[in-house]
C-alpha atoms as a PDB file:
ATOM      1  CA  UNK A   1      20.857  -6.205  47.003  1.00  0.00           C
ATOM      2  CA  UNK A   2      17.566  -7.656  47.584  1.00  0.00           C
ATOM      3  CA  UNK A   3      15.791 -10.362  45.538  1.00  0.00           C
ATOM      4  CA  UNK A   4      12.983  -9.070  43.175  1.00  0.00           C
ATOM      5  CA  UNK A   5      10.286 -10.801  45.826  1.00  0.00           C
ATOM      6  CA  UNK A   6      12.254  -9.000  48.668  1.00  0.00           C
ATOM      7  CA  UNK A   7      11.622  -5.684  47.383  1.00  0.00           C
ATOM      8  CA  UNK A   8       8.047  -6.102  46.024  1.00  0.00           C
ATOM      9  CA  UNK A   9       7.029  -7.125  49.386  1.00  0.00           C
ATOM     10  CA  UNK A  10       9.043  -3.843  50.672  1.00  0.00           C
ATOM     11  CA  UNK A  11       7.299  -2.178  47.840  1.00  0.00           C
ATOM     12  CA  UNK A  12       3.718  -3.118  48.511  1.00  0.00           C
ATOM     13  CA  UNK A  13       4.806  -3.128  52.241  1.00  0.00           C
ATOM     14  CA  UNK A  14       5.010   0.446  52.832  1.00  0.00           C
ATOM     15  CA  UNK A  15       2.927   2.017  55.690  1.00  0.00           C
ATOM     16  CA  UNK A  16      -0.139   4.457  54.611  1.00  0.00           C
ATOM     17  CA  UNK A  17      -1.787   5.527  57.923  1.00  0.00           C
ATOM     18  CA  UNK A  18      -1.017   3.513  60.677  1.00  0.00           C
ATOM     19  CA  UNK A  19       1.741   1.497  61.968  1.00  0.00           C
ATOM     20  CA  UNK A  20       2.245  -2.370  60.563  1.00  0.00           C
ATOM     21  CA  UNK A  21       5.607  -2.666  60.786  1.00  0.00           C
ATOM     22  CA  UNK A  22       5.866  -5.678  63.159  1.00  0.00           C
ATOM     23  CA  UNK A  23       2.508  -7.256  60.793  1.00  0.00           C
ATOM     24  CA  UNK A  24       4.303  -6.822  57.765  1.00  0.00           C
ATOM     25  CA  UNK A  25       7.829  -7.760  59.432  1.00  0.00           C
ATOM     26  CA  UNK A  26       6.406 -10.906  60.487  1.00  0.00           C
ATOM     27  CA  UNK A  27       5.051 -12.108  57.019  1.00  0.00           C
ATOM     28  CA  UNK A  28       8.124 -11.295  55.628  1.00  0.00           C
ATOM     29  CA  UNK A  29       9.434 -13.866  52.749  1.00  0.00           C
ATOM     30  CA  UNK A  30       5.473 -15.194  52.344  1.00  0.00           C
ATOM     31  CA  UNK A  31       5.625 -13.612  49.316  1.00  0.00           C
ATOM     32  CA  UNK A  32       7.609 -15.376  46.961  1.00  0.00           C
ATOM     33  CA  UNK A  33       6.529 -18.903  48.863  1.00  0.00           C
ATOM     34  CA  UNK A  34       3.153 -18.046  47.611  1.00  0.00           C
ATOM     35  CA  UNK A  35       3.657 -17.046  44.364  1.00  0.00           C
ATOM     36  CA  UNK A  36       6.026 -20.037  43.855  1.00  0.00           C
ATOM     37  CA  UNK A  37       3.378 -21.915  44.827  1.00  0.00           C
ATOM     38  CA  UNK A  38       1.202 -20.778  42.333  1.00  0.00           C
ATOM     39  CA  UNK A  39       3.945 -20.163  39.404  1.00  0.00           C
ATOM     40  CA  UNK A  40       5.405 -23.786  40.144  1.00  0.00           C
ATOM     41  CA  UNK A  41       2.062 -25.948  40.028  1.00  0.00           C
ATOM     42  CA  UNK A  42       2.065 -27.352  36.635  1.00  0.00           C
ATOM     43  CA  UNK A  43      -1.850 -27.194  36.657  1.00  0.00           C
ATOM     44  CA  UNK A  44      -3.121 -23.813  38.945  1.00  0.00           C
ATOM     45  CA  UNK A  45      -6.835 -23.134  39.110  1.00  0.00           C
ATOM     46  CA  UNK A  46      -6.962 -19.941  41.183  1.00  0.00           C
ATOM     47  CA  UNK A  47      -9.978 -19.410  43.540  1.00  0.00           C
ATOM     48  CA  UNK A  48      -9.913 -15.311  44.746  1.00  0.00           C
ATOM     49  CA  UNK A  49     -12.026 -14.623  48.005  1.00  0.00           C
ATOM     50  CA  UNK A  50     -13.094 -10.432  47.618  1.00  0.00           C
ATOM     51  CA  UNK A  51     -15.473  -8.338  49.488  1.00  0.00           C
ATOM     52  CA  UNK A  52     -15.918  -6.709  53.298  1.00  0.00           C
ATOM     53  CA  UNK A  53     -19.477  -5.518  53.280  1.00  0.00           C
ATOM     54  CA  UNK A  54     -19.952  -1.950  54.775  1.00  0.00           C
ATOM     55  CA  UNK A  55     -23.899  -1.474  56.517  1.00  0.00           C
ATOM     56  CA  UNK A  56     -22.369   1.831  57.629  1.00  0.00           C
ATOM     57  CA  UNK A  57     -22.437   3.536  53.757  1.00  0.00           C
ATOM     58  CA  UNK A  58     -24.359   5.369  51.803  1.00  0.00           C
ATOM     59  CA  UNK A  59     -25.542   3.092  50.158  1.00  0.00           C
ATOM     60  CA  UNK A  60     -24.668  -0.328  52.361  1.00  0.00           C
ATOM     61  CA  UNK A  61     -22.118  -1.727  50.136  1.00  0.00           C
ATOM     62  CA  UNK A  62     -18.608  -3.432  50.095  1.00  0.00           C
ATOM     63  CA  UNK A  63     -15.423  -1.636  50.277  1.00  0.00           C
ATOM     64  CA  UNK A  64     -13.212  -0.773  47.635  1.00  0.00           C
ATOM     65  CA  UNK A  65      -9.974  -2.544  48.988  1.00  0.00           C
ATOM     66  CA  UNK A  66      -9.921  -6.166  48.008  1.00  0.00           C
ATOM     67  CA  UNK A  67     -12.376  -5.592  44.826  1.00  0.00           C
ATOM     68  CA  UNK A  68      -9.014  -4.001  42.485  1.00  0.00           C
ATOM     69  CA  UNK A  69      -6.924  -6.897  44.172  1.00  0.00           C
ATOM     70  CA  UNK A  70      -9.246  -9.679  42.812  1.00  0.00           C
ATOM     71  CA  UNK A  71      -9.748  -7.764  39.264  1.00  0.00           C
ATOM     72  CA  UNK A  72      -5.919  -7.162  38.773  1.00  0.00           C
ATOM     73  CA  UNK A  73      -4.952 -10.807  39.661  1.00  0.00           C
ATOM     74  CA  UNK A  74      -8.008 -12.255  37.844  1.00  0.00           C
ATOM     75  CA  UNK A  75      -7.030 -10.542  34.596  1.00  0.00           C
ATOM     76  CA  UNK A  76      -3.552 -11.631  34.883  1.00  0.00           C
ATOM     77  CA  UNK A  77      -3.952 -14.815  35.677  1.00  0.00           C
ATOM     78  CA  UNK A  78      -6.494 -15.968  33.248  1.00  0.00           C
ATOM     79  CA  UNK A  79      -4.773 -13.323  30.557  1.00  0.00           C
ATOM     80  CA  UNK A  80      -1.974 -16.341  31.234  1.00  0.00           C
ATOM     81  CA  UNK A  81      -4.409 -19.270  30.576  1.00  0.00           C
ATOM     82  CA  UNK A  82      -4.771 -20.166  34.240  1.00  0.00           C
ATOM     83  CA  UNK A  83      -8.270 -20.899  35.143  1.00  0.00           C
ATOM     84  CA  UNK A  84      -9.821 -18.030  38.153  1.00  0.00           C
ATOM     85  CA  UNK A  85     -12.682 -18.321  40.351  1.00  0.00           C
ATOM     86  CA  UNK A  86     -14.060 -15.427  42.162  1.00  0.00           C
ATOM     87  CA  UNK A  87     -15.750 -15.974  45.310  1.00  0.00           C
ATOM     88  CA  UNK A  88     -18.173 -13.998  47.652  1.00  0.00           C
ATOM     89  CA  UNK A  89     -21.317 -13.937  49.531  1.00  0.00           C
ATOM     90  CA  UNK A  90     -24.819 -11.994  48.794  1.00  0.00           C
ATOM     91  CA  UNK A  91     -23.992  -8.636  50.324  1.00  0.00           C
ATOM     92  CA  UNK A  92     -21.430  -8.241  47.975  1.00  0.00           C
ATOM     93  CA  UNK A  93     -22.275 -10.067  45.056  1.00  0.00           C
ATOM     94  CA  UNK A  94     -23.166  -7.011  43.068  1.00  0.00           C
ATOM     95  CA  UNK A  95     -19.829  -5.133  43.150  1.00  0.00           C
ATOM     96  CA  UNK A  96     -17.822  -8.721  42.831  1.00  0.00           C
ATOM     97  CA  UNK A  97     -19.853  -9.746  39.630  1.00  0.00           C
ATOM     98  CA  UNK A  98     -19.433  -5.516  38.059  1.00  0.00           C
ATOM     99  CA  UNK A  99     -15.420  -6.479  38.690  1.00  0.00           C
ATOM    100  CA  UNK A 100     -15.657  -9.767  36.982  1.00  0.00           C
ATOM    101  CA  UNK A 101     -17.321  -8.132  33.826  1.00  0.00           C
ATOM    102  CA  UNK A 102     -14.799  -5.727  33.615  1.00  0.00           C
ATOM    103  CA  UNK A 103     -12.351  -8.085  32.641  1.00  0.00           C
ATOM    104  CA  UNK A 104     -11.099  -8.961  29.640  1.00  0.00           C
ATOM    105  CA  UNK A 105     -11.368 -12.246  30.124  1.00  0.00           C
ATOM    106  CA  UNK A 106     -14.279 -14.257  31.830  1.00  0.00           C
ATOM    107  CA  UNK A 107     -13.616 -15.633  35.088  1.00  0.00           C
ATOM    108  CA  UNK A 108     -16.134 -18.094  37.001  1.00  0.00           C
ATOM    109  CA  UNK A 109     -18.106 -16.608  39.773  1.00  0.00           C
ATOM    110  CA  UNK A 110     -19.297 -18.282  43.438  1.00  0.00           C
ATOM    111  CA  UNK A 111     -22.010 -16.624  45.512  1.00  0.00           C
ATOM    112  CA  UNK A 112     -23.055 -17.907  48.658  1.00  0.00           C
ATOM    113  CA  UNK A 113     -25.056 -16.782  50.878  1.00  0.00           C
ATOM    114  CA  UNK A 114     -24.289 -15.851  54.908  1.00  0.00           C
ATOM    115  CA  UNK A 115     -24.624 -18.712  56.066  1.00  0.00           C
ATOM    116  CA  UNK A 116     -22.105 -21.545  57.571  1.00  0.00           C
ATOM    117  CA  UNK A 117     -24.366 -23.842  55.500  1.00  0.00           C
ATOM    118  CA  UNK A 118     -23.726 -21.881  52.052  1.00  0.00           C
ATOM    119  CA  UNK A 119     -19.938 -21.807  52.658  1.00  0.00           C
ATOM    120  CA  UNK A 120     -19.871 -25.489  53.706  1.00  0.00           C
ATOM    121  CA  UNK A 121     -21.962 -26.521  50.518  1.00  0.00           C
ATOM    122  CA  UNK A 122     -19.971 -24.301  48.176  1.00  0.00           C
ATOM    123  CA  UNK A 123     -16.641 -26.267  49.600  1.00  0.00           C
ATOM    124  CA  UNK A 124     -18.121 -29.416  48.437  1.00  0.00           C
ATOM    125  CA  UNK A 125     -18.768 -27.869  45.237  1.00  0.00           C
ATOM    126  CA  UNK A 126     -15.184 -26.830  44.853  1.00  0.00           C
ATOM    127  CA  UNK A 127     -13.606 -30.239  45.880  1.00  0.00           C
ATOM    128  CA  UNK A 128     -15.920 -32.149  43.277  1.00  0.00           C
ATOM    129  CA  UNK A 129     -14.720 -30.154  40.604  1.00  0.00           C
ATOM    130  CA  UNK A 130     -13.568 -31.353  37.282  1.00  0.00           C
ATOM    131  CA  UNK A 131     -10.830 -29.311  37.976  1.00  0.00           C
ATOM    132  CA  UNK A 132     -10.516 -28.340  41.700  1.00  0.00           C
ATOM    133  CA  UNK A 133      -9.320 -25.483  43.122  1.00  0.00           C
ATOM    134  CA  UNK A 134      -5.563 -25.606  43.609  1.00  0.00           C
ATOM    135  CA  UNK A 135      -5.268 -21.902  45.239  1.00  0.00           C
ATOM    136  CA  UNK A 136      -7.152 -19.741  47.398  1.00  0.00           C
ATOM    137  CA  UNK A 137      -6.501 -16.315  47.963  1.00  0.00           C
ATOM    138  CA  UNK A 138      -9.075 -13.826  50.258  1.00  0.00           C
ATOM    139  CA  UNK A 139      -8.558 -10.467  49.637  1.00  0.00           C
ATOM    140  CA  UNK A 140      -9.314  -8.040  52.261  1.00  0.00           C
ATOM    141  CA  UNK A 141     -11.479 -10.629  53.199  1.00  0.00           C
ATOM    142  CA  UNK A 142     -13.213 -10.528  57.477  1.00  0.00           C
ATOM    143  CA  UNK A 143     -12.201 -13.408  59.608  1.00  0.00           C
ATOM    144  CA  UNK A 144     -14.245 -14.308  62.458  1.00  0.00           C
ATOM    145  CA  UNK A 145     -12.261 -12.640  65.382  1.00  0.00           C
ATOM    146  CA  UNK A 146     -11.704 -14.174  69.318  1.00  0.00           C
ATOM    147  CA  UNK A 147     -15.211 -14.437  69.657  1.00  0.00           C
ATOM    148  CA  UNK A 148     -16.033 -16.761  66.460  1.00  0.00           C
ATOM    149  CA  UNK A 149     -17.518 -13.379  64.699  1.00  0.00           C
ATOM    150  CA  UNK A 150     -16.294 -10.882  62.145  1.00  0.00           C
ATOM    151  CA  UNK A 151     -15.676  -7.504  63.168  1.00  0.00           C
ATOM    152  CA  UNK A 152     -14.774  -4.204  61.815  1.00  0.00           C
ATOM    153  CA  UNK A 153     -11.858  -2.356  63.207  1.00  0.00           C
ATOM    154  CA  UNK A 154     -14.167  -0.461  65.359  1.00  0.00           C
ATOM    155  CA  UNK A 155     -15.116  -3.954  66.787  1.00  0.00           C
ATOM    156  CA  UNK A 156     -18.101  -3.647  65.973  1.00  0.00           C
ATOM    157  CA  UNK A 157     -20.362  -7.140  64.661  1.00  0.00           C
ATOM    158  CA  UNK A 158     -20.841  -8.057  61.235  1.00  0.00           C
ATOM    159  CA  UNK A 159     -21.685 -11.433  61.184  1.00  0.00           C
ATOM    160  CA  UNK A 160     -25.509 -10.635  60.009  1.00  0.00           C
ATOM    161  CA  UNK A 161     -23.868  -9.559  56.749  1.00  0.00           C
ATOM    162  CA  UNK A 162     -21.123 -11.780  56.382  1.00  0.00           C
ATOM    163  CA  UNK A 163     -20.432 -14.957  55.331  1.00  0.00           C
ATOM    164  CA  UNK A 164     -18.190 -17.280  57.295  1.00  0.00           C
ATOM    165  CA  UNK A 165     -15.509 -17.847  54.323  1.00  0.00           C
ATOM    166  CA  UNK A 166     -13.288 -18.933  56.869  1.00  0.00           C
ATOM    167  CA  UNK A 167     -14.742 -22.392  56.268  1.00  0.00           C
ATOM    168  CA  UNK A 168     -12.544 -22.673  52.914  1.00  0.00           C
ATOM    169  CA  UNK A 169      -9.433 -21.726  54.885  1.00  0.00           C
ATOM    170  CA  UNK A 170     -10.130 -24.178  57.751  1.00  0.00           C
ATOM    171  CA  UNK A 171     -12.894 -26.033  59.829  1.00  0.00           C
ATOM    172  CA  UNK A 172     -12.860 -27.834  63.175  1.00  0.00           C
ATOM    173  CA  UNK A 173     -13.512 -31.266  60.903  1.00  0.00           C
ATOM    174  CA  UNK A 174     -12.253 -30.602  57.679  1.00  0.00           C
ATOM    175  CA  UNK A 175      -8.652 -29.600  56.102  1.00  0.00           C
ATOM    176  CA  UNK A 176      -8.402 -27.671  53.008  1.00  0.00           C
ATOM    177  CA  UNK A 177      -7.406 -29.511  49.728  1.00  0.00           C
ATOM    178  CA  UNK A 178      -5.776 -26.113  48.253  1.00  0.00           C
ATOM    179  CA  UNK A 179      -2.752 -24.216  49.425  1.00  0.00           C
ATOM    180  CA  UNK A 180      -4.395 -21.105  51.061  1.00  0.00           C
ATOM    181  CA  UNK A 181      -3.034 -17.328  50.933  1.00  0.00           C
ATOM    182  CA  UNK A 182      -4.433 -14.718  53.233  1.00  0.00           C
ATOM    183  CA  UNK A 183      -3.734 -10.927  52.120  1.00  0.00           C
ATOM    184  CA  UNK A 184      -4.664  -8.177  54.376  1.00  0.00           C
ATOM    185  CA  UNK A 185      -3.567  -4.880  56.181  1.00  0.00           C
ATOM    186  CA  UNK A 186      -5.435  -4.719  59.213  1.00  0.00           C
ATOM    187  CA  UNK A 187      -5.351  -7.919  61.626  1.00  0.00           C
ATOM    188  CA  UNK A 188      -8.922  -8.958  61.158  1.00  0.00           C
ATOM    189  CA  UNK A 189      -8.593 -10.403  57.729  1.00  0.00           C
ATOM    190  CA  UNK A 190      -8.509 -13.949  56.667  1.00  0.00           C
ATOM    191  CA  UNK A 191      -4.970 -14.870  57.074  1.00  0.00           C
ATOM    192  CA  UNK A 192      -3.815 -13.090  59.670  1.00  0.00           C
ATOM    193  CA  UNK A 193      -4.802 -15.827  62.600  1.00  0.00           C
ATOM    194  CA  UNK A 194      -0.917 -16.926  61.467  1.00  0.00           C
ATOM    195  CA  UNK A 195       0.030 -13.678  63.659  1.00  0.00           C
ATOM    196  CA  UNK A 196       1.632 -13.858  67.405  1.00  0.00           C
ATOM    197  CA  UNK A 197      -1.647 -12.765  69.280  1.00  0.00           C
ATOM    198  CA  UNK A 198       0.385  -9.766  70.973  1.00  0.00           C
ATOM    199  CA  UNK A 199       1.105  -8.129  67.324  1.00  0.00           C
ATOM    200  CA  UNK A 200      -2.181  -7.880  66.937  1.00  0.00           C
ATOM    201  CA  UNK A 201      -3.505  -6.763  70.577  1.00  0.00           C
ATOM    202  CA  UNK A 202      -0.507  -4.141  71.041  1.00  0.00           C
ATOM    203  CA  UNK A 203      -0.078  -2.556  67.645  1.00  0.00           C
ATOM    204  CA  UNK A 204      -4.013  -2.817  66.088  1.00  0.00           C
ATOM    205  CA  UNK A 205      -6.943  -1.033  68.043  1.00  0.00           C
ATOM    206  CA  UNK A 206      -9.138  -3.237  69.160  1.00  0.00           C
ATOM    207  CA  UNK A 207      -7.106  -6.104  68.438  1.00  0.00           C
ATOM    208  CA  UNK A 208      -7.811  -8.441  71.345  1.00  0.00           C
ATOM    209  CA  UNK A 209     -11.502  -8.508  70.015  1.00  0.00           C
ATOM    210  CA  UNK A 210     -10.899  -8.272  66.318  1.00  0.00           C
ATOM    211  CA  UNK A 211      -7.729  -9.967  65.838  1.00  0.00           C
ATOM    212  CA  UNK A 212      -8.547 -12.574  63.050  1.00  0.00           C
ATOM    213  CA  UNK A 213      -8.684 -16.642  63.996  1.00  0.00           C
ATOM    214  CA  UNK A 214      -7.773 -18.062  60.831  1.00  0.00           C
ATOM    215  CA  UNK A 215      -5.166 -18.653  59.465  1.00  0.00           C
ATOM    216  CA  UNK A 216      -3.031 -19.790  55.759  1.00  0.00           C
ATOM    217  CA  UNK A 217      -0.415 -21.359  54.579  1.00  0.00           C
ATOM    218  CA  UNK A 218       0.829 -17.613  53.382  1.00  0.00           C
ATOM    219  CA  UNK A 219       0.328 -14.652  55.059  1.00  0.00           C
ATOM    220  CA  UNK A 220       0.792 -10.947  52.673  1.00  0.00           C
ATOM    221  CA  UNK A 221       0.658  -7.965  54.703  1.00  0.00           C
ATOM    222  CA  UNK A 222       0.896  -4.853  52.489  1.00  0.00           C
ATOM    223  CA  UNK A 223      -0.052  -1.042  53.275  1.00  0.00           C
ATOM    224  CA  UNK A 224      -3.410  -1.670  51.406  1.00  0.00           C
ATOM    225  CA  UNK A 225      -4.832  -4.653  51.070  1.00  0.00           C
ATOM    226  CA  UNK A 226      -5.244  -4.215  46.989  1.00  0.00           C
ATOM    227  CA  UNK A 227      -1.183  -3.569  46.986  1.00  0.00           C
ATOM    228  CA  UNK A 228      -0.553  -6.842  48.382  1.00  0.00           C
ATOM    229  CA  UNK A 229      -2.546  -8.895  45.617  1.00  0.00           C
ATOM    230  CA  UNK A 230      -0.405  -6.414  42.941  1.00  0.00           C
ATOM    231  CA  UNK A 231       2.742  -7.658  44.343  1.00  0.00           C
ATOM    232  CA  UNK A 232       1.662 -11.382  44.061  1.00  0.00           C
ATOM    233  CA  UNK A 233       0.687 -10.830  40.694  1.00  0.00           C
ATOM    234  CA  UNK A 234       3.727  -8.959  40.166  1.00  0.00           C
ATOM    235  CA  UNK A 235       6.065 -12.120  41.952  1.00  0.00           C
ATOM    236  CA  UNK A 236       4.038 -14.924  40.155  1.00  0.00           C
ATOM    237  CA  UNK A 237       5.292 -13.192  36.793  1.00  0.00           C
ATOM    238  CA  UNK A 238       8.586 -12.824  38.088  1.00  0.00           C
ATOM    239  CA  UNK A 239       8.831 -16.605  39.392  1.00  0.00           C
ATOM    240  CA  UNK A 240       7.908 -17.372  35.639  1.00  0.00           C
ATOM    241  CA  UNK A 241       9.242 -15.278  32.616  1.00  0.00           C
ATOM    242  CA  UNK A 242       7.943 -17.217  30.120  1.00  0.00           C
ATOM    243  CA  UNK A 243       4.496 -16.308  31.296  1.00  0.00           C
ATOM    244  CA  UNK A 244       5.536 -12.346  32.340  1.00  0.00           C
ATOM    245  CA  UNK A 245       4.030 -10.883  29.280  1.00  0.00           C
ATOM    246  CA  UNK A 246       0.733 -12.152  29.568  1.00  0.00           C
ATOM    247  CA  UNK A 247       0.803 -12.026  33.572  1.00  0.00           C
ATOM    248  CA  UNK A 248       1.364  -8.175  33.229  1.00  0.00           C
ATOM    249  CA  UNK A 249      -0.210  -7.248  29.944  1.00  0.00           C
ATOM    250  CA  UNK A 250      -2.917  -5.646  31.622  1.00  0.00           C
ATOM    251  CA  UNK A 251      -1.599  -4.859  35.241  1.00  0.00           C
ATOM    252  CA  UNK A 252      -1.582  -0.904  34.296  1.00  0.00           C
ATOM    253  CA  UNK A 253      -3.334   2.200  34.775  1.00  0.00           C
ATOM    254  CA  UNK A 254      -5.872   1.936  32.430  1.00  0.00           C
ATOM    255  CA  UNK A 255      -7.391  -1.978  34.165  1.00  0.00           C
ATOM    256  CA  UNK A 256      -6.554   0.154  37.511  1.00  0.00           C
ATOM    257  CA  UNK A 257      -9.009   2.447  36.007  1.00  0.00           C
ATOM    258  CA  UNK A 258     -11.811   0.441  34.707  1.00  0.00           C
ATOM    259  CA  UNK A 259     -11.788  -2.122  37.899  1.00  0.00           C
ATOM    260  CA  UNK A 260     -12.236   0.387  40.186  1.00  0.00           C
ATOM    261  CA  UNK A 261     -14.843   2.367  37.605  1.00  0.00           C
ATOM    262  CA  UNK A 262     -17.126  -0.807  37.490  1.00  0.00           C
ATOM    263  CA  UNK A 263     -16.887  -1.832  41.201  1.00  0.00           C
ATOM    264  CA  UNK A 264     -18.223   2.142  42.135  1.00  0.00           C
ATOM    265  CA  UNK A 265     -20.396   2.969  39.248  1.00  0.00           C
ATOM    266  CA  UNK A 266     -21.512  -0.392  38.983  1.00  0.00           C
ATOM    267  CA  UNK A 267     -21.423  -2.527  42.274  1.00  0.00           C
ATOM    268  CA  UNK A 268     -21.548   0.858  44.136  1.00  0.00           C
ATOM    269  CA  UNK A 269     -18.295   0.031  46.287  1.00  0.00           C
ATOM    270  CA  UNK A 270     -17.708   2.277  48.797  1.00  0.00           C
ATOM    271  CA  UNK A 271     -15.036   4.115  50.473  1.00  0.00           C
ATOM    272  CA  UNK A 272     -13.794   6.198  53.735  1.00  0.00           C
ATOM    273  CA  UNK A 273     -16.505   4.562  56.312  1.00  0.00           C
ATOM    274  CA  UNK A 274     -15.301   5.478  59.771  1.00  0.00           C
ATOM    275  CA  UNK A 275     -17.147   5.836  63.154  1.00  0.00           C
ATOM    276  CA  UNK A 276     -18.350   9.289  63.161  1.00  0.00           C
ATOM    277  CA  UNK A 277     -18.936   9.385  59.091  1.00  0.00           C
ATOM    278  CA  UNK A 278     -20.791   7.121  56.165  1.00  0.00           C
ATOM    279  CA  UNK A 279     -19.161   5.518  53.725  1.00  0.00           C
ATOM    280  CA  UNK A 280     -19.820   6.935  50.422  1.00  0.00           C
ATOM    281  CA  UNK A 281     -19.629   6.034  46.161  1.00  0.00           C
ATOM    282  CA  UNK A 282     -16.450   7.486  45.500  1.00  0.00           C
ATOM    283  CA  UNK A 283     -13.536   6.602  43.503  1.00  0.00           C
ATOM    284  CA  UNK A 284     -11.057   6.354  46.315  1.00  0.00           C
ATOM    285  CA  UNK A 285      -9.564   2.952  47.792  1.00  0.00           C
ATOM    286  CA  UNK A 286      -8.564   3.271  51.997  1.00  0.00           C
ATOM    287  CA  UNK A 287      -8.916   6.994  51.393  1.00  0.00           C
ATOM    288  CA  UNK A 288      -6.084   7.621  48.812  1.00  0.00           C
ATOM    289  CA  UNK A 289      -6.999   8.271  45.598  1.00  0.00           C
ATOM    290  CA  UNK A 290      -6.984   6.502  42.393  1.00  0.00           C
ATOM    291  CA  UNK A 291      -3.685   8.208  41.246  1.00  0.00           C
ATOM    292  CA  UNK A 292      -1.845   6.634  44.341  1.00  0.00           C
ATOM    293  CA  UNK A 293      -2.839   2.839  43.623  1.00  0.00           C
ATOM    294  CA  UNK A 294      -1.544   3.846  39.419  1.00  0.00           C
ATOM    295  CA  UNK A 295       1.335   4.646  40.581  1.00  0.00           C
ATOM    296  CA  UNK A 296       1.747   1.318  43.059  1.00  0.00           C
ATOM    297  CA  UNK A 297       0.840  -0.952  39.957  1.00  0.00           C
ATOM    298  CA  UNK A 298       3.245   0.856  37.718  1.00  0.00           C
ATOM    299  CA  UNK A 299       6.064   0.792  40.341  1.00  0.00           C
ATOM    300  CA  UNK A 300       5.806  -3.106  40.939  1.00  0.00           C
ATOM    301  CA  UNK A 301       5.711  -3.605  37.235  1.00  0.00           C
ATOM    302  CA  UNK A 302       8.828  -1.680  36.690  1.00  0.00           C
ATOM    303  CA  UNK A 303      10.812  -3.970  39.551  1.00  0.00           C
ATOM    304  CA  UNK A 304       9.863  -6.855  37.321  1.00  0.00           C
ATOM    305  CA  UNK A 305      10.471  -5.643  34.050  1.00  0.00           C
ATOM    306  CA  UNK A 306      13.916  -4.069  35.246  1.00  0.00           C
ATOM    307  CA  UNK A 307      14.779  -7.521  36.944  1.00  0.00           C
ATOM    308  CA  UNK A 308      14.162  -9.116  34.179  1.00  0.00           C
END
């Protein structure tokens, strides 16, 4: 029988549209090393990294993967008395800060701009913190690719909108102070530069041009992005009963709900971008609808609960 970390990541795991299998196969056990990571630290201050801006949307906006991932662990966590701090650039400040009022509890927020220069002054913020980051997770977040740019999975540029977060991951000079965690479901997101580079040129389109540079200590590969932050949630509470009850008092429906409410009717997240069609408000994350993520965070609850 598998562990309870074995078959959340199997859970949140699952394929949705196209094949992962050796992504997700590879990352395998990262899962409960990360959230032991987090659930053993007798002091965690949580940093979450959220938000792949869209220019291809109506209106140019961030995506709706990543933004539930950094609102369900947020709540959690802080729900648990572990201090959060959500992180993004300008292009998608707007829907990051509607997600962080959503919550029930208040969470500190870090905007930088696009620039190398913003990321590289917000890391010296972070280490010279009364209480510096311990963890940081991205979310869905854009690496820069083989060329030392972001790109979408059509390959196309994004680096004029945004920000080169990779700097809090890693830097030619500089080595990070925190434990890092990459989550993603695509090859170009934070993270995934952990990945043999043939995974990612054979099984991702475009993946010799895309394929993501940087890497983490953990690597979480999940069907959608958002499902891979639910499972950590979901293993962190499971690596610590004591805190369960608080870790998943709001990891339900209705937070599902009201996350994803706020980040579209307020931070006008977007969804279903593709080449030949705009992006649009809608309340939809990678094209399933709101129904299908429910059920994910229900499911993963459940496998803790019944563990328990």
């Amino acid at each position: 029988m598998p562990s309870v970390f074995g078959t959340l990541e199997a859970t949140a795991g699952r394929m949705v549209r196209r094949d992962i299998g050796r992504l997700v196969a590879f990352a395998r056990g990262n899962l409960e090393k990360a959230a032991r990571s987090i659930a053993e630290h007798p002091k965690p201050h949580v940093g979450i990294i959220a938000g792949f801006f869209v220019r291809h949307a109506e209106p140019p906006s961030p995506e709706t993967d990543g933004l539930n991932g950094l609102g369900q662990l947020a709540a959690g966590l802080a729900e648990a008395g572990i201090k959060v701090t959500a992180i993004s650039d300008a292009p998608c400040a707007k829907a990051v800060w509607a997600v962080t009022e959503a919550l029930p509890h208040k969470v500190a927020l870090e905007i930088v701009s696009v620039s190398a220069q913003s990321v590289r002054q917000l890391r010296r913020k972070l280490e010279e913190d009364e209480t510096p980051i311990t963890h940081l997770i991205a979310i869905e977040r854009c690496s820069l690719g083989s060329d030392g740019k972001p790109h979408r999975e059509h390959g196309w540029d994004i680096s004029g909108d945004t920000a080169p977060l990779d700097y809090l991951f890693e830097d030619d000079d500089w080595k990070a102070p925190w434990r890092t965690i990459g989550i993603g479901d695509g090859g170009n997101e934070i993270g995934m530069g952990l990945l043999p580079a043939d995974i990612v040129k054979n099984d991702i389109p475009n993946g010799a041009l895309i394929a993501a540079r940087t890497g983490a200590d953990f690597l979480i590969v999940s069907g959608v992005a958002n499902w891979g932050a639910y499972a950590l949630l979901a293993a962190i509470a499971a690596a610590r009963p004591d805190l369960a009850p608080a870790l998943l008092k709001h990891f339900n429906g209705k937070t599902e709900h009201d996350i994803l409410e706020a980040a579209v009717n307020i931070g006008q997240a977007i969804d279903d971008s593709r080449v030949d069609r705009l992006g649009q408000l809608q309340m939809t994350i990678d094209r399933l609808p709101l129904e299908e993520h429910v059920a994910m965070v229900e499911e993963l609850a459940a496998i803790v609960r019944m563990r328990a």
